[in-house]
C-alpha atoms as a PDB file:
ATOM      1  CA  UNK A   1     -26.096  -7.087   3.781  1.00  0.00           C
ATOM      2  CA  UNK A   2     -23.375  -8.077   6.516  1.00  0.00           C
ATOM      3  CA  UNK A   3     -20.229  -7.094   4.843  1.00  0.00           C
ATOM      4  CA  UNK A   4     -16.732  -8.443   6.791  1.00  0.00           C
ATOM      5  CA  UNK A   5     -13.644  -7.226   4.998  1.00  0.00           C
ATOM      6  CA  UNK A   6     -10.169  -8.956   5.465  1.00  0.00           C
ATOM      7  CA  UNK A   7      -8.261  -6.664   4.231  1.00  0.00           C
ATOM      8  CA  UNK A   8      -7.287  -2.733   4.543  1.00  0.00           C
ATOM      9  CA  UNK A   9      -7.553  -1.613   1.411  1.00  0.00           C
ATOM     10  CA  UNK A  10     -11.370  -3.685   0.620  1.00  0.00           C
ATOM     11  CA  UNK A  11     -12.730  -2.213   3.874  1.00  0.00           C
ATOM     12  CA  UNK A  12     -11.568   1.587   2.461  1.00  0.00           C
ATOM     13  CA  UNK A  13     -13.206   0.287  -0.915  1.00  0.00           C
ATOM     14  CA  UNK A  14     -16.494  -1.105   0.536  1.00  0.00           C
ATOM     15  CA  UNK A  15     -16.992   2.335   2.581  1.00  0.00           C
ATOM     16  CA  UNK A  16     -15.906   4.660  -1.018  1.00  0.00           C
ATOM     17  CA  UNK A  17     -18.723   2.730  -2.461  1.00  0.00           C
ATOM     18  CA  UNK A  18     -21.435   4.116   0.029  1.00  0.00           C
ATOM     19  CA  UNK A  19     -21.746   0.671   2.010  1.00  0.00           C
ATOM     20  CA  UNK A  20     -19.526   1.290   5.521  1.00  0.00           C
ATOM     21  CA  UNK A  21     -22.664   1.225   7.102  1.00  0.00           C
ATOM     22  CA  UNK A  22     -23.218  -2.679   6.344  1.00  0.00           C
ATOM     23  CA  UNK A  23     -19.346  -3.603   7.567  1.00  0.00           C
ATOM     24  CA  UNK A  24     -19.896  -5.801  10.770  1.00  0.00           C
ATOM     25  CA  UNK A  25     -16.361  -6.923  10.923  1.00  0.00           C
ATOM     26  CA  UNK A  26     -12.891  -5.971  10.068  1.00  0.00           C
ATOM     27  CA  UNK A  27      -9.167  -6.313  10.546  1.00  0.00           C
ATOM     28  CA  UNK A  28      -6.403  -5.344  13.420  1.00  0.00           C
ATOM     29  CA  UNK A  29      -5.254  -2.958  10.549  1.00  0.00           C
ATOM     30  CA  UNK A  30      -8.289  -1.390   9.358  1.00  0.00           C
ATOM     31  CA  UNK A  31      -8.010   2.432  10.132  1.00  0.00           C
ATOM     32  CA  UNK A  32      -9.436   4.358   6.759  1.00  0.00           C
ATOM     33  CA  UNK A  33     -11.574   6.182   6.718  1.00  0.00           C
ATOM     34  CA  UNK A  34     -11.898   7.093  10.561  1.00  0.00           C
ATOM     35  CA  UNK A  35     -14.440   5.290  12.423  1.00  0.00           C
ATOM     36  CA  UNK A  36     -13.745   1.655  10.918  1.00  0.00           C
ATOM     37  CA  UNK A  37     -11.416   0.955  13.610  1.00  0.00           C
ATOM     38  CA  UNK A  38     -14.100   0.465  16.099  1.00  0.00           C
ATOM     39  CA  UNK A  39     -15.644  -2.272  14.273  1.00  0.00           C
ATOM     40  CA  UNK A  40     -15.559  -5.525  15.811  1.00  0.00           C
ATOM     41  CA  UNK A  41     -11.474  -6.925  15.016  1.00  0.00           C
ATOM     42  CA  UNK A  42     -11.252 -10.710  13.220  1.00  0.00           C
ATOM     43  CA  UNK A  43      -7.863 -10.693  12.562  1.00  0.00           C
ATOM     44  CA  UNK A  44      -4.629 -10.497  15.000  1.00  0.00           C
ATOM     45  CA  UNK A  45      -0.260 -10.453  14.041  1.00  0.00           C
ATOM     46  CA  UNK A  46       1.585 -12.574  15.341  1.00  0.00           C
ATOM     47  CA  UNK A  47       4.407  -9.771  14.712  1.00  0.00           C
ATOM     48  CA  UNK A  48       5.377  -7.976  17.877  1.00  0.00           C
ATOM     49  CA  UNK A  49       4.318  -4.322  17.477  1.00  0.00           C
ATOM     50  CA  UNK A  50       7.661  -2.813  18.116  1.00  0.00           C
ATOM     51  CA  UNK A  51       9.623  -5.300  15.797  1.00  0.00           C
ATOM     52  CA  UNK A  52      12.240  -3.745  13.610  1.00  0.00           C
ATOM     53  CA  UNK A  53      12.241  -3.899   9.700  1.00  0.00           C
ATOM     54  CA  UNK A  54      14.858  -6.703  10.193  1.00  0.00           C
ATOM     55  CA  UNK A  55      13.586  -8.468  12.995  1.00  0.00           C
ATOM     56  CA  UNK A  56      10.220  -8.394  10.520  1.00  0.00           C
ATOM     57  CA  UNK A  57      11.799  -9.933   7.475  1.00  0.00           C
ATOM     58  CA  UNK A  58      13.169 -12.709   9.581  1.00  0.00           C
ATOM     59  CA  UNK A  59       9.732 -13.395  11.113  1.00  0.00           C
ATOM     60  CA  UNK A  60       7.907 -13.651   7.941  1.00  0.00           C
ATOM     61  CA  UNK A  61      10.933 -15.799   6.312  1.00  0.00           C
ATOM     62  CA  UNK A  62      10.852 -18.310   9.629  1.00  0.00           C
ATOM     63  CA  UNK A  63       6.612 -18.724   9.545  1.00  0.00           C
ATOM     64  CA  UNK A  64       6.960 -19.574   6.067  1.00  0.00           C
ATOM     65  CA  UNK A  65       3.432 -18.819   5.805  1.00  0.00           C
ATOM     66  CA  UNK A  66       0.576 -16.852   7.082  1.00  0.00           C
ATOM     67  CA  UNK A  67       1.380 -14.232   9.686  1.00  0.00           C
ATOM     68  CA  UNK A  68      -2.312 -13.899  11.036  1.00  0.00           C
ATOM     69  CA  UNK A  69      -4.814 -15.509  13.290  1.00  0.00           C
ATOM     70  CA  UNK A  70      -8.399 -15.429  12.515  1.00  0.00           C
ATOM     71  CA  UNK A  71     -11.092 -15.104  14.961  1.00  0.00           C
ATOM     72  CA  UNK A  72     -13.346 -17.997  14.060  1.00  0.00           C
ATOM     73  CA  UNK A  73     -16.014 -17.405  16.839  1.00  0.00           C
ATOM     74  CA  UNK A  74     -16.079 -14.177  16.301  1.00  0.00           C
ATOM     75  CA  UNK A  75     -17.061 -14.519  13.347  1.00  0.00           C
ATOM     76  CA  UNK A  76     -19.708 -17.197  13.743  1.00  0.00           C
ATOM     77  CA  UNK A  77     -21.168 -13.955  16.281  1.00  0.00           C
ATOM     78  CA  UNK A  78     -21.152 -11.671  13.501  1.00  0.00           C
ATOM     79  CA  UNK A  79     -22.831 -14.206  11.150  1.00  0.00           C
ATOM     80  CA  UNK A  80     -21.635 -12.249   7.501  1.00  0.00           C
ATOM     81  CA  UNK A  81     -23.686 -12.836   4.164  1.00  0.00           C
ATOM     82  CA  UNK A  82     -20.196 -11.689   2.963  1.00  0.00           C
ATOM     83  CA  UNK A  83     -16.996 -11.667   3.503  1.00  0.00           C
ATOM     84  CA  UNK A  84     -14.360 -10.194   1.733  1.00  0.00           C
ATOM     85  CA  UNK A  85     -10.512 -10.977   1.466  1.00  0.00           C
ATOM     86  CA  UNK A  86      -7.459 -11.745  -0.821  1.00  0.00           C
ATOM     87  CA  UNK A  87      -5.399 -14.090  -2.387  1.00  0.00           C
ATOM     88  CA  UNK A  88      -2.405 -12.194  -3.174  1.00  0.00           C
ATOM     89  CA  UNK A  89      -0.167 -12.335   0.000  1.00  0.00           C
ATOM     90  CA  UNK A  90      -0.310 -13.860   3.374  1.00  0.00           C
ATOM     91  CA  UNK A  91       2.239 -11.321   4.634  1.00  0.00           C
ATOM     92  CA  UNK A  92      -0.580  -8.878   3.983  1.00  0.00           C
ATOM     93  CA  UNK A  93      -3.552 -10.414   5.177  1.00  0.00           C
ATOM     94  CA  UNK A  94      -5.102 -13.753   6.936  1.00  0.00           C
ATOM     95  CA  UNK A  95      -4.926 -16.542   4.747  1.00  0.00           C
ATOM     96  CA  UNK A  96      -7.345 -17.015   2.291  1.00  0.00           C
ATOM     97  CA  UNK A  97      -7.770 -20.619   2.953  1.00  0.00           C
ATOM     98  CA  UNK A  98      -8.040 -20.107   6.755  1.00  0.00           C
ATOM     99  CA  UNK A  99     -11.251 -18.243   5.490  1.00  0.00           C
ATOM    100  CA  UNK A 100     -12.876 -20.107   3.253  1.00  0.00           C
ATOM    101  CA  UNK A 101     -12.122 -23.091   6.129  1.00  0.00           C
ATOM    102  CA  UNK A 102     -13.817 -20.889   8.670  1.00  0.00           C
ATOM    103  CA  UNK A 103     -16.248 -19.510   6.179  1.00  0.00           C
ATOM    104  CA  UNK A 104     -17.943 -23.098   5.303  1.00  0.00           C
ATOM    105  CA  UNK A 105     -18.574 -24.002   9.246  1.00  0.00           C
ATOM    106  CA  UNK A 106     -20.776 -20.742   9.534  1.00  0.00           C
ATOM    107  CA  UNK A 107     -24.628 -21.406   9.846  1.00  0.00           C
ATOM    108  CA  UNK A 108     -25.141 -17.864   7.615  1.00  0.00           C
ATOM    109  CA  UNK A 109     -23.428 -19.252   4.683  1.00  0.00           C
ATOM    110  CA  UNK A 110     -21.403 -16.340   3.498  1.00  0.00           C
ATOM    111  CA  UNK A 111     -20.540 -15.812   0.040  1.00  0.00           C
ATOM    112  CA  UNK A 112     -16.273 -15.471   0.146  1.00  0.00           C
ATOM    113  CA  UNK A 113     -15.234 -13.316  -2.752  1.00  0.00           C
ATOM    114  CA  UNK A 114     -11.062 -13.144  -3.239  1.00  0.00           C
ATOM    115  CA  UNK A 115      -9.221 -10.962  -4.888  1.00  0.00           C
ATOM    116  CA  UNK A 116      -5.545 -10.879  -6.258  1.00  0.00           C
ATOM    117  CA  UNK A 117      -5.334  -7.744  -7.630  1.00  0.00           C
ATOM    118  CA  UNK A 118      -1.755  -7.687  -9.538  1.00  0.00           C
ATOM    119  CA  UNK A 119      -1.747  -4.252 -11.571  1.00  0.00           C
ATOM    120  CA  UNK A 120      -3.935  -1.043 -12.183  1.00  0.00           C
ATOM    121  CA  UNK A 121      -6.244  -2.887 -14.397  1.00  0.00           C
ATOM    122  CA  UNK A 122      -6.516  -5.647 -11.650  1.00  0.00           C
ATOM    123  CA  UNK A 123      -7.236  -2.805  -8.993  1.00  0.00           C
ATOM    124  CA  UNK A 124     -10.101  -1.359 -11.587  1.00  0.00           C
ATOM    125  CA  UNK A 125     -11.749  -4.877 -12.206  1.00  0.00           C
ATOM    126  CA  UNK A 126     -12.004  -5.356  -8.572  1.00  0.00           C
ATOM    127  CA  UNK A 127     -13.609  -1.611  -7.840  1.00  0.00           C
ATOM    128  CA  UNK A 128     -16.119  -2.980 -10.472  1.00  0.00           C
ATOM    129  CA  UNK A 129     -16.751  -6.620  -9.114  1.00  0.00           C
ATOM    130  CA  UNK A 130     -16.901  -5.264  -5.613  1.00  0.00           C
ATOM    131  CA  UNK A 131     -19.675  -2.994  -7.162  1.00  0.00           C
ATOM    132  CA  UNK A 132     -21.463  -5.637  -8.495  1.00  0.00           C
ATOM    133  CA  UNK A 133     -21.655  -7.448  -5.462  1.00  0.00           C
ATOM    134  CA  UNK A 134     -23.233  -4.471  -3.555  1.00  0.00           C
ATOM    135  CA  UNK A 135     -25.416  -2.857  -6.170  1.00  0.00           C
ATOM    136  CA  UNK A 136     -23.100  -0.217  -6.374  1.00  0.00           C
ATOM    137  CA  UNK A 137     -21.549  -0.007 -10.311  1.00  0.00           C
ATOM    138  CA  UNK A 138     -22.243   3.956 -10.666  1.00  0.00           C
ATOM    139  CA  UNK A 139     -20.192   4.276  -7.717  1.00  0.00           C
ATOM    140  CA  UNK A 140     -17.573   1.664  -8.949  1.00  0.00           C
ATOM    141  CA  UNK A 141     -17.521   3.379 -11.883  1.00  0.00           C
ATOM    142  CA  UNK A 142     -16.746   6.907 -10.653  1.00  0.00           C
ATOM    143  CA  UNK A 143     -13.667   5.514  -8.489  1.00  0.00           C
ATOM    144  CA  UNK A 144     -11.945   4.550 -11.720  1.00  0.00           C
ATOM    145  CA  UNK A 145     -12.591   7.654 -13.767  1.00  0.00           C
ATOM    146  CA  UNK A 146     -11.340   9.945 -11.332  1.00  0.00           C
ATOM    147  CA  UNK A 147      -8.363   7.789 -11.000  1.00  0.00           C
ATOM    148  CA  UNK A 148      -8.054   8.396 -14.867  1.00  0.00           C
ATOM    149  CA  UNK A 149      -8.940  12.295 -14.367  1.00  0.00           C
ATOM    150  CA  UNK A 150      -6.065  12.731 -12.272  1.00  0.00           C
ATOM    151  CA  UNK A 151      -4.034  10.887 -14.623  1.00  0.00           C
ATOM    152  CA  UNK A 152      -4.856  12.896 -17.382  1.00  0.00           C
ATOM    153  CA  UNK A 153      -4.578  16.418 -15.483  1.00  0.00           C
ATOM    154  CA  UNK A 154      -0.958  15.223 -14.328  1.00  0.00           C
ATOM    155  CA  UNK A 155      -0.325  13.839 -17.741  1.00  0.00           C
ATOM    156  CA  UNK A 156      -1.010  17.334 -18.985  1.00  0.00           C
ATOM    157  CA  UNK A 157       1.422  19.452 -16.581  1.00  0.00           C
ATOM    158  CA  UNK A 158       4.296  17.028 -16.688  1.00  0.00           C
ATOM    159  CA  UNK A 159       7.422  19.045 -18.428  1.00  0.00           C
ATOM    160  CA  UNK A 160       8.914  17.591 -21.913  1.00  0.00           C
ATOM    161  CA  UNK A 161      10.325  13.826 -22.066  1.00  0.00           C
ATOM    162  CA  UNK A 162      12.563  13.869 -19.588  1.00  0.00           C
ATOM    163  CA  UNK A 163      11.289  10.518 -17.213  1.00  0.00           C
ATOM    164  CA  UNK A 164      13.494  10.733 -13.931  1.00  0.00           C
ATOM    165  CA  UNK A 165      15.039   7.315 -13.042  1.00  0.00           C
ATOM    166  CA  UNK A 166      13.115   6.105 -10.110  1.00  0.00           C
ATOM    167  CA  UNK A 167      12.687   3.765  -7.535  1.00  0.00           C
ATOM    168  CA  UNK A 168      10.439   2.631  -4.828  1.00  0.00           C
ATOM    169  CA  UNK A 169      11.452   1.167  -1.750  1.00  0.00           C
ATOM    170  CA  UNK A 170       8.572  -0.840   0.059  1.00  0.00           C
ATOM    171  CA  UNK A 171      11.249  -1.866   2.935  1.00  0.00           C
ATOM    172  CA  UNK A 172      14.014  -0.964   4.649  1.00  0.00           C
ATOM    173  CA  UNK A 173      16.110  -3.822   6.023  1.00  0.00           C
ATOM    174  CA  UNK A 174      16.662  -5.445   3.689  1.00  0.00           C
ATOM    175  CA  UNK A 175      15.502  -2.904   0.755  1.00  0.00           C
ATOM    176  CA  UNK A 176      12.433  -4.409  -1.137  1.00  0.00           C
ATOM    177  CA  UNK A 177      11.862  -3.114  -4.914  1.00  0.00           C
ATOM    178  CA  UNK A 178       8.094  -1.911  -5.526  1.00  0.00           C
ATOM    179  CA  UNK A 179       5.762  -4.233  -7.645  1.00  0.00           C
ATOM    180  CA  UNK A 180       2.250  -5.035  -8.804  1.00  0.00           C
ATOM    181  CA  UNK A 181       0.488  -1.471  -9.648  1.00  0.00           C
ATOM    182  CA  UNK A 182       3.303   1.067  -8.541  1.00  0.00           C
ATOM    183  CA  UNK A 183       5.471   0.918 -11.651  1.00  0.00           C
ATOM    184  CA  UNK A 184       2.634   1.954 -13.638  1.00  0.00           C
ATOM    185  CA  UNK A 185       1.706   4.684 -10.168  1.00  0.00           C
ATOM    186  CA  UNK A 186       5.135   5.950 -10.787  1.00  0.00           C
ATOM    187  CA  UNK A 187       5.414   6.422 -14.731  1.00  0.00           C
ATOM    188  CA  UNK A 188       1.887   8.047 -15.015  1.00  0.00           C
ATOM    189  CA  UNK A 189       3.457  10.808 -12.516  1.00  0.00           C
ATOM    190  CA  UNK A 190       6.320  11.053 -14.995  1.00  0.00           C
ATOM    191  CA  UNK A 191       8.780   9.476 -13.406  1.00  0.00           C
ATOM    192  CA  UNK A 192      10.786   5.429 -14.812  1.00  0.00           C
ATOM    193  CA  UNK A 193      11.162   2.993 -12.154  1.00  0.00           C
ATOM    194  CA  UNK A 194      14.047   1.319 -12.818  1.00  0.00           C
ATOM    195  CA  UNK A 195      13.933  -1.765 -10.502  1.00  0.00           C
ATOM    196  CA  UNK A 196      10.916  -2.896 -11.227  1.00  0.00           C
ATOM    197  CA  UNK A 197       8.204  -4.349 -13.091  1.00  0.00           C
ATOM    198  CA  UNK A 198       3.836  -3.389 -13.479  1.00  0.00           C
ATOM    199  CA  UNK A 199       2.227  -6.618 -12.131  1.00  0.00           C
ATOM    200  CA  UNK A 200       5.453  -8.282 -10.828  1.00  0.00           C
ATOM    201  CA  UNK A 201       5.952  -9.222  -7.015  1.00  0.00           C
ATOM    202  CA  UNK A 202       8.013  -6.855  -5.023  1.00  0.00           C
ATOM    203  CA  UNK A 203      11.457  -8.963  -4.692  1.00  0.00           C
ATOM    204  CA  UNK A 204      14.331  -8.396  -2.405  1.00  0.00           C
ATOM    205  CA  UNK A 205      17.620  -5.912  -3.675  1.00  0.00           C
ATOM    206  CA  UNK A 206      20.985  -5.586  -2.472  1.00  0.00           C
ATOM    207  CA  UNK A 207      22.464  -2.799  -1.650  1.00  0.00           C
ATOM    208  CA  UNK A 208      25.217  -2.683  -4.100  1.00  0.00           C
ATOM    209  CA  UNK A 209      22.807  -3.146  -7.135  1.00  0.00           C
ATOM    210  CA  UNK A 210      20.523  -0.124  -5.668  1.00  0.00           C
ATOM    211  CA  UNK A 211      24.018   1.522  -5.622  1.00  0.00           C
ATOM    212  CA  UNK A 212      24.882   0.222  -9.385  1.00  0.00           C
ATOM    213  CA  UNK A 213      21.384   1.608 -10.437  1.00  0.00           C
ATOM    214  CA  UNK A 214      22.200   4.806  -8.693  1.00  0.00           C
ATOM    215  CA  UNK A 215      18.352   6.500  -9.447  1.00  0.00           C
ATOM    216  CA  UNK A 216      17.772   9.958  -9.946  1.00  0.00           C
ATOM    217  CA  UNK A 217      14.527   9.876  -7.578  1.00  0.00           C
ATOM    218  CA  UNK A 218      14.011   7.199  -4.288  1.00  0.00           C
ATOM    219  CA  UNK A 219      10.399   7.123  -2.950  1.00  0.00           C
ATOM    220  CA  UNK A 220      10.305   5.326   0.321  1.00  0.00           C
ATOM    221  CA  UNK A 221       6.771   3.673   1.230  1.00  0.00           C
ATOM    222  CA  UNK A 222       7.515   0.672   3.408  1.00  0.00           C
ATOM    223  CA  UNK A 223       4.530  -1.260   3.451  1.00  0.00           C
ATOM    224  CA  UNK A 224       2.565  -1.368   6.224  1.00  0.00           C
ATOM    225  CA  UNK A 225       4.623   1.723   7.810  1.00  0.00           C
ATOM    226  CA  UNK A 226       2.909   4.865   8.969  1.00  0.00           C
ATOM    227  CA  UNK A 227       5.178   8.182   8.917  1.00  0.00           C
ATOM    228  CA  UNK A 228       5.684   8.036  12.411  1.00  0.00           C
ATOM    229  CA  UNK A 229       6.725   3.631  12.287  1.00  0.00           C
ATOM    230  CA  UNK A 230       9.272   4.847   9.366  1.00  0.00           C
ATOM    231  CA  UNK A 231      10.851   7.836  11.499  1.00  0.00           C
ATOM    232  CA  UNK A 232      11.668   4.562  14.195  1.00  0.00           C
ATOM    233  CA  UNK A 233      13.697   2.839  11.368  1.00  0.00           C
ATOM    234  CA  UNK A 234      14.929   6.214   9.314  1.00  0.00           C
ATOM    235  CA  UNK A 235      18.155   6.898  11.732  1.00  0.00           C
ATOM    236  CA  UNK A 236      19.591   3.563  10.738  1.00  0.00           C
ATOM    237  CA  UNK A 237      18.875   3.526   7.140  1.00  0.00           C
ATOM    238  CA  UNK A 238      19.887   7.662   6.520  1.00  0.00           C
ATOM    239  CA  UNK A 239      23.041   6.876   8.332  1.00  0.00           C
ATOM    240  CA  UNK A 240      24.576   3.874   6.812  1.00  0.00           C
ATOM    241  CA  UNK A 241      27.523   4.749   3.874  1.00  0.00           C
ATOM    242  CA  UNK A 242      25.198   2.220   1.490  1.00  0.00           C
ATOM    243  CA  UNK A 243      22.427   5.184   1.554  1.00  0.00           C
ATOM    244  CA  UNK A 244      24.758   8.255   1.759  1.00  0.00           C
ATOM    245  CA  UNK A 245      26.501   6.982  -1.214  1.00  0.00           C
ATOM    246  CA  UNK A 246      23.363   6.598  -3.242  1.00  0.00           C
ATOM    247  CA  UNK A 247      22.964  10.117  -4.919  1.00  0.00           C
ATOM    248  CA  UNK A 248      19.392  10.667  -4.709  1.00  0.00           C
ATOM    249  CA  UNK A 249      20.256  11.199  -1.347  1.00  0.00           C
ATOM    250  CA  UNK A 250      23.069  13.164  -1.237  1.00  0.00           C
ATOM    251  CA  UNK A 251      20.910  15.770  -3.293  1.00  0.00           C
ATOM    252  CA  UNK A 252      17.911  15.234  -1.666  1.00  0.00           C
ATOM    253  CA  UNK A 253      16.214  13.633  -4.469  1.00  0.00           C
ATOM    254  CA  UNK A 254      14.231  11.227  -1.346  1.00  0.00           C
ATOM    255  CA  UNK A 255      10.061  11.598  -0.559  1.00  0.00           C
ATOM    256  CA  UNK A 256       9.242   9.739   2.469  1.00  0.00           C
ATOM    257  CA  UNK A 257       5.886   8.109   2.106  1.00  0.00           C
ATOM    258  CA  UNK A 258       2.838   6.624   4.462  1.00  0.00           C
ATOM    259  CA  UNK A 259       3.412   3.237   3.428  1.00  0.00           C
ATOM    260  CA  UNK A 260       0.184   2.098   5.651  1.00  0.00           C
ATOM    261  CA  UNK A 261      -2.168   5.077   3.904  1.00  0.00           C
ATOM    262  CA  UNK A 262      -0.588   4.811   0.237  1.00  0.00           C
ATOM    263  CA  UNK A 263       1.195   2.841  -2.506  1.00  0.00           C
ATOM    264  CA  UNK A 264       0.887  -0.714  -0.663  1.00  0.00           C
ATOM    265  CA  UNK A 265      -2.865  -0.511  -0.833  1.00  0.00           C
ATOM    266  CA  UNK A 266      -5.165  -1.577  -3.661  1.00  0.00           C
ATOM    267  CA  UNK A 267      -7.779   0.591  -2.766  1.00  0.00           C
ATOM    268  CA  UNK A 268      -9.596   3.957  -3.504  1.00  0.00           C
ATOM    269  CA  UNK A 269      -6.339   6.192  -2.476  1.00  0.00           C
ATOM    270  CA  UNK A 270      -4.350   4.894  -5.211  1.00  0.00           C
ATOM    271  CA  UNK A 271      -5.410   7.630  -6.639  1.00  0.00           C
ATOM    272  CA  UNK A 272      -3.432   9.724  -3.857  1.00  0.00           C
ATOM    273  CA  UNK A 273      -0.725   7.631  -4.176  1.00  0.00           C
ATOM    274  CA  UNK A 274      -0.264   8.886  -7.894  1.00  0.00           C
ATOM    275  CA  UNK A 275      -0.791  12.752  -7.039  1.00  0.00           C
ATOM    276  CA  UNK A 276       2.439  12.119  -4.217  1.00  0.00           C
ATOM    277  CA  UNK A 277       4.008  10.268  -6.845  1.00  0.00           C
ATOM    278  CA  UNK A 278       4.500  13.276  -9.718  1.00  0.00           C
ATOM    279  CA  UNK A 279       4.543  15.580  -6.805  1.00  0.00           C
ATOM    280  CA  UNK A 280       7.864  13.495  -5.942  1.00  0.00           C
ATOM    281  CA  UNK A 281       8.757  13.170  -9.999  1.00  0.00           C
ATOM    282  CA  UNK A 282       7.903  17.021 -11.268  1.00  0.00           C
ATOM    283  CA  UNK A 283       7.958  19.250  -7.904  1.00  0.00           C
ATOM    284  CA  UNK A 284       7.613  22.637 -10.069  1.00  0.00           C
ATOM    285  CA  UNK A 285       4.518  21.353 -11.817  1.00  0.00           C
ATOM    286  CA  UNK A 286       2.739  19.054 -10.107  1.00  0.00           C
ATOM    287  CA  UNK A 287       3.407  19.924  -6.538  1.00  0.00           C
ATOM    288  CA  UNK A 288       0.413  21.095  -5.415  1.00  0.00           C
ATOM    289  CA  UNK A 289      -1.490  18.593  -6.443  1.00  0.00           C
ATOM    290  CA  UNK A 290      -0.565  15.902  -3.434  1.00  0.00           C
ATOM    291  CA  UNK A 291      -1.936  16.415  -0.270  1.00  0.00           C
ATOM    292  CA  UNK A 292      -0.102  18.281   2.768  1.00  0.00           C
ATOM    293  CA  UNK A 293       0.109  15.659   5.085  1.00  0.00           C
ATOM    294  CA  UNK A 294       1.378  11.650   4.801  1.00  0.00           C
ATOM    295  CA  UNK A 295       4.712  12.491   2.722  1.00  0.00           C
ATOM    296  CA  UNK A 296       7.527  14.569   2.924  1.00  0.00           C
ATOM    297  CA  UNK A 297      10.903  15.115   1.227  1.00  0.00           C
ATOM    298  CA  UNK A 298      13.969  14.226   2.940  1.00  0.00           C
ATOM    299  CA  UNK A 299      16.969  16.584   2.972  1.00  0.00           C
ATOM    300  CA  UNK A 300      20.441  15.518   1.556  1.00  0.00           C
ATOM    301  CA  UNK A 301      22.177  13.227   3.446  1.00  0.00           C
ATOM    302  CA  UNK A 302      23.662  14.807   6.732  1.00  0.00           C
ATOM    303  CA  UNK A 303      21.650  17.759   6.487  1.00  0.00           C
ATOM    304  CA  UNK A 304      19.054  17.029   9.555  1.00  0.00           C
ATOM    305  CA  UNK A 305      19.476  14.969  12.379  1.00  0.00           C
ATOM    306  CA  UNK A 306      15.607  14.134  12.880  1.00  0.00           C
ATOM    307  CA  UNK A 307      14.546  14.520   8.719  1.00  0.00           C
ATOM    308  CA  UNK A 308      10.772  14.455  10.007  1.00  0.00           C
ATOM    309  CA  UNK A 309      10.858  17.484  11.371  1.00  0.00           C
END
């Protein structure tokens, strides 16, 4: 089969499944696991590389719609028996209707299969449909359950009742609340996020209700942000009086995230994403469990003039 994948997160899926070899075509963003990146590229921003969080919200707010190009000819070239994309958010990924337009001119009739993945159940019934589709259930199959190993293992170490009041940040400027999957990423680690809701859309916060909130724990993943893109916006956020006031941060109650790697994609390192999540909610008993590198914790508020190093 000639597999294209529109989207991060399907490409890291199709190549956890045992198929990378069968990927002909991917996206600009497509980067896990190493070697996909030199696939052939379909898809291209119209974002400037070096925009700022800000100068990013107001982009996507004056398109009004999709915020990618598609690279018809390229792939008529590539002729695909499928492709693979989403549904759920054209700030994310090409549009889905650009590809099923683009999709029905191509002589090798591709089969387009969508997903809109909204919650962890949503994320599990698309490991197992993307399975189906390339003869590969077992492996489907053993994504979830050692999702739900981990979940079990942390479920086990987490101390008493005590549920730290948390929330995730998915953007900086403005602050974005978490949604879909990550409220239910951050309570099995043990933690409550406070600002949000398991299969809801992320929505826009202002500063004075993070403030009102006041949480015990912040996790910052902004979406699409690798460490190194967040330690370009961290100077402005970690010094404005809205942040220092927020206690979390003048305690040092903040884990910096890969955005890009974790949290903001539906794929097989969700299951990553959890393990930094109750390494970020129970330090003492779950700390070792997250990996070394792509999140740190941040040191109270005035403490470090570059917090990434």
């Amino acid at each position: 089969m000639r597999i294209v994948s529109l989207l991060p997160s399907l490409t890291e899926l199709v190549c956890a499944l045992g198929r990378g070899d069968e990927l002909v075509g991917v996206t600009h963003e497509c980067d896990f696991p190493p070697g996909v990146e030199l696939l052939p590229h379909l898809t291209h921003s119209r974002i400037p590389d070096d925009a700022s969080s800000g100068a990013i919200d107001a982009l996507v707010a004056e398109q009004g719609g999709s915020l990618y190009d598609l690279d018809a000819a390229g792939m008529a070239e590539l002729r695909p028996d499928l492709i693979l994309t989403q549904e759920q958010c054209d700030v994310c990924a090409v549009n889905e209707a650009t590809v099923r337009r683009t999709a029905a001119t191509l002589t090798s009739r591709p089969h387009v299969e969508s997903v809109n993945p909204t919650d962890l159940p949503g994320v599990f019934a698309m490991f197992e449909r993307v399975g189906e589709l390339l003869d590969a259930r077992s492996e489907a199959g053993a994504l979830v359950a050692r999702f739900e190993v981990t979940a079990a293992a942390i479920g086990r170490r987490l101390p008493g009742s005590r549920r730290p009041r948390t929330v995730l940040l998915e953007w900086f400027d403005p602050p974005y609340s978490s949604g879909h999957w990550n409220p239910e990423i951050i309570a099995l680690g043990g933690g409550q996020e406070i600002m949000a809701q398991p299969g809801a859309r992320s929505r826009r916060l202002t500063w004075d209700a993070l403030q009102k909130a006041d949480p015990d724990l912040i996790i910052l993943a902004p979406c699409g942000f690798t460490l190194e893109r967040s330690a370009i916006e961290l100077p402005a956020l970690l010094g404005s009086t809205e942040w220092a006031g927020l206690r979390a941060a003048q305690s040092g109650n903040v884990v910096l995230a890969d955005g890009s790697a974790y949290f903001s994609r539906p794929g097989p390192r969700l299951e990553t994403s959890l393990r930094i999540a109750a390494a970020a909610v129970a330090p003492d008993a779950c700390g070792e469990l997250a990996p070394a590198g792509g999140w740190r914790r941040l040191p109270p508020v005035g403490e470090a003039k570059n917090p990434l190093h």
